[in-house]
Protein backbone atom coordinates (compact mmCIF):
# COMPACT_ATOMS: atom_id res chain seq x y z
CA UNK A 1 131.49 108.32 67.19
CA UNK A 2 128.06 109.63 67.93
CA UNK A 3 126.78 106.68 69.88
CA UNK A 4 128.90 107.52 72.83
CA UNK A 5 127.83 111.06 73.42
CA UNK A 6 124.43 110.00 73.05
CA UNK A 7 124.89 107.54 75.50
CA UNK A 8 126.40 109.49 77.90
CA UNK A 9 123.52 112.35 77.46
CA UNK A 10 120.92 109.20 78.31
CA UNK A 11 122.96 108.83 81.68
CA UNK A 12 123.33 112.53 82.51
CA UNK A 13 119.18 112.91 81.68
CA UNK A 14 118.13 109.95 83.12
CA UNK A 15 120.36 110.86 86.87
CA UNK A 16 119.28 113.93 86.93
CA UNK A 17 115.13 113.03 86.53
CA UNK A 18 115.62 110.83 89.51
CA UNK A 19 113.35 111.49 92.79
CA UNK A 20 114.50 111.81 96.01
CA UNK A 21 113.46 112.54 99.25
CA UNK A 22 114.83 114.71 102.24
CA UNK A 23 113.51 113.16 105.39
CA UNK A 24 113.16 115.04 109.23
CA UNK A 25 112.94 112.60 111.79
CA UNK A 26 112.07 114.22 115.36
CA UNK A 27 112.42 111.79 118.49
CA UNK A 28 111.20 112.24 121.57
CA UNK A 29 114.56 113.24 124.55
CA UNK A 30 112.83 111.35 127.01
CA UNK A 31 113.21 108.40 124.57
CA UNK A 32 109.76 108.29 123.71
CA UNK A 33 108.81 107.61 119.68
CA UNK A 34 110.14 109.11 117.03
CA UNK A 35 108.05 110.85 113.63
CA UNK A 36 109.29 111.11 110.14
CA UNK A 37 108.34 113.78 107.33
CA UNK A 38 109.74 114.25 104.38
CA UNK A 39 110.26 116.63 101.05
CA UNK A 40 109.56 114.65 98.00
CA UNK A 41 111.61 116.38 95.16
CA UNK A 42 110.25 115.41 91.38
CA UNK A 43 110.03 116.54 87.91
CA UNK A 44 107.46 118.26 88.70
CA UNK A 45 108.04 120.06 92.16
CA UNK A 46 108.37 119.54 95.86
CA UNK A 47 105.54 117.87 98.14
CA UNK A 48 105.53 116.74 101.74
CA UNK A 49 104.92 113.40 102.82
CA UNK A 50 104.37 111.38 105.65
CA UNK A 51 107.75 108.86 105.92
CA UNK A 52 106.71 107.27 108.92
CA UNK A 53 107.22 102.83 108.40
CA UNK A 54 104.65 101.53 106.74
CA UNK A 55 102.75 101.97 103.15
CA UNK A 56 100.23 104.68 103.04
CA UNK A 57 98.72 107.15 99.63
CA UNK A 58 100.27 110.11 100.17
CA UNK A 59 98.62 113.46 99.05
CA UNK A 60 101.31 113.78 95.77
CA UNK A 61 99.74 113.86 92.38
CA UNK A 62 99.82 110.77 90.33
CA UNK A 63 101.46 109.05 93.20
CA UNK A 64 99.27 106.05 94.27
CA UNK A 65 101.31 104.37 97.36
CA UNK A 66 104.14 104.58 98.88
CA UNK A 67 105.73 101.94 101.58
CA UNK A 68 108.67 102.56 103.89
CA UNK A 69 110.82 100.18 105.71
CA UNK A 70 113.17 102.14 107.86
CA UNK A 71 114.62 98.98 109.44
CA UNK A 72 115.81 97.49 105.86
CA UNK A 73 116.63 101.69 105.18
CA UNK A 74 114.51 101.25 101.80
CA UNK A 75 111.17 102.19 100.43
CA UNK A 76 109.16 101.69 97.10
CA UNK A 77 106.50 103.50 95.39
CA UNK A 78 104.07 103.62 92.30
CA UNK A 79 103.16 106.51 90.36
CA UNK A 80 100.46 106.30 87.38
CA UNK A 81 100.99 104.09 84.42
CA UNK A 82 105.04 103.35 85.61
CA UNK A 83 106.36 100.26 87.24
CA UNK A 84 107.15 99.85 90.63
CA UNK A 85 110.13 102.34 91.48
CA UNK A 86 112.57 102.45 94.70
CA UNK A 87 114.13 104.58 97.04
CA UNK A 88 117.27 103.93 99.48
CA UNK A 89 118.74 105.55 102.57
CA UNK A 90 121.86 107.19 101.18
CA UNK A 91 123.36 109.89 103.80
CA UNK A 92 122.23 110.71 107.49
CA UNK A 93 123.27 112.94 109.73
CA UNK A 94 122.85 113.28 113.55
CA UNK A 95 121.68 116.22 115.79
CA UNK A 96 120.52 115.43 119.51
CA UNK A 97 117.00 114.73 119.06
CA UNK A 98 116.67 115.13 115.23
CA UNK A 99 117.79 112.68 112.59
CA UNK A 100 118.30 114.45 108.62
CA UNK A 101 118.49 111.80 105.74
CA UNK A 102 118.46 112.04 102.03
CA UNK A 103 116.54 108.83 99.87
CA UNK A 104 117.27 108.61 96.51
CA UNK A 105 115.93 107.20 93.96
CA UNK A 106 117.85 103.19 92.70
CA UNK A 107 117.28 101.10 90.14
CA UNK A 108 114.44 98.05 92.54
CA UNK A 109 116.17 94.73 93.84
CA UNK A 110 113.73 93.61 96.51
């Protein structure tokens, strides 16, 4: 009877640990180029980052790299001493020349 609950306590602890990332993307209304930022939410607090495509080290403790592919709506990242970890695109929302998205944290496939 046990194993259940603890179980399901695993699930709750190990969703709510999860990172994720609230991303700003301003474009140009003349159509010119657009720029991403972002809000990276962990376990340990909130830090900006640059979420522009492409891989970069962002200025986040313990985080080494991060790489973003807006066109497949996915990223990955390493922090120190953990596997490779992922991010997806999950919700965006539309304003004239602003874009707001939320990346959360998945389980890697690519």
């Amino acid at each position: 009877m046990q194993l259940p609950k603890l179980v399901a306590l695993a699930l709750l602890a190990a969703t709510t640990a999860a990172d994720y990332v609230d991303v700003t993307t301003i474009c140009n209304s003349w159509g010119g180029g657009c720029s991403s930022y972002g809000i990276w939410h962990t376990a340990y607090g909130r830090f900006d980052v640059d979420f522009n495509e492409g891989c970069r080290d962002p200025d986040v403790p313990s985080l080494n790299w991060m790489c973003i592919d807006w066109p497949n709506q996915r990223a990955h990242f390493n922090f120190d001493g953990q596997p490779k970890r992922c991010l997806v695109k999950m919700t965006e929302e539309y304003q004239p020349t602003i874009r707001l998205s939320r990346w959360d944290e998945v389980g890697c496939y690519w």
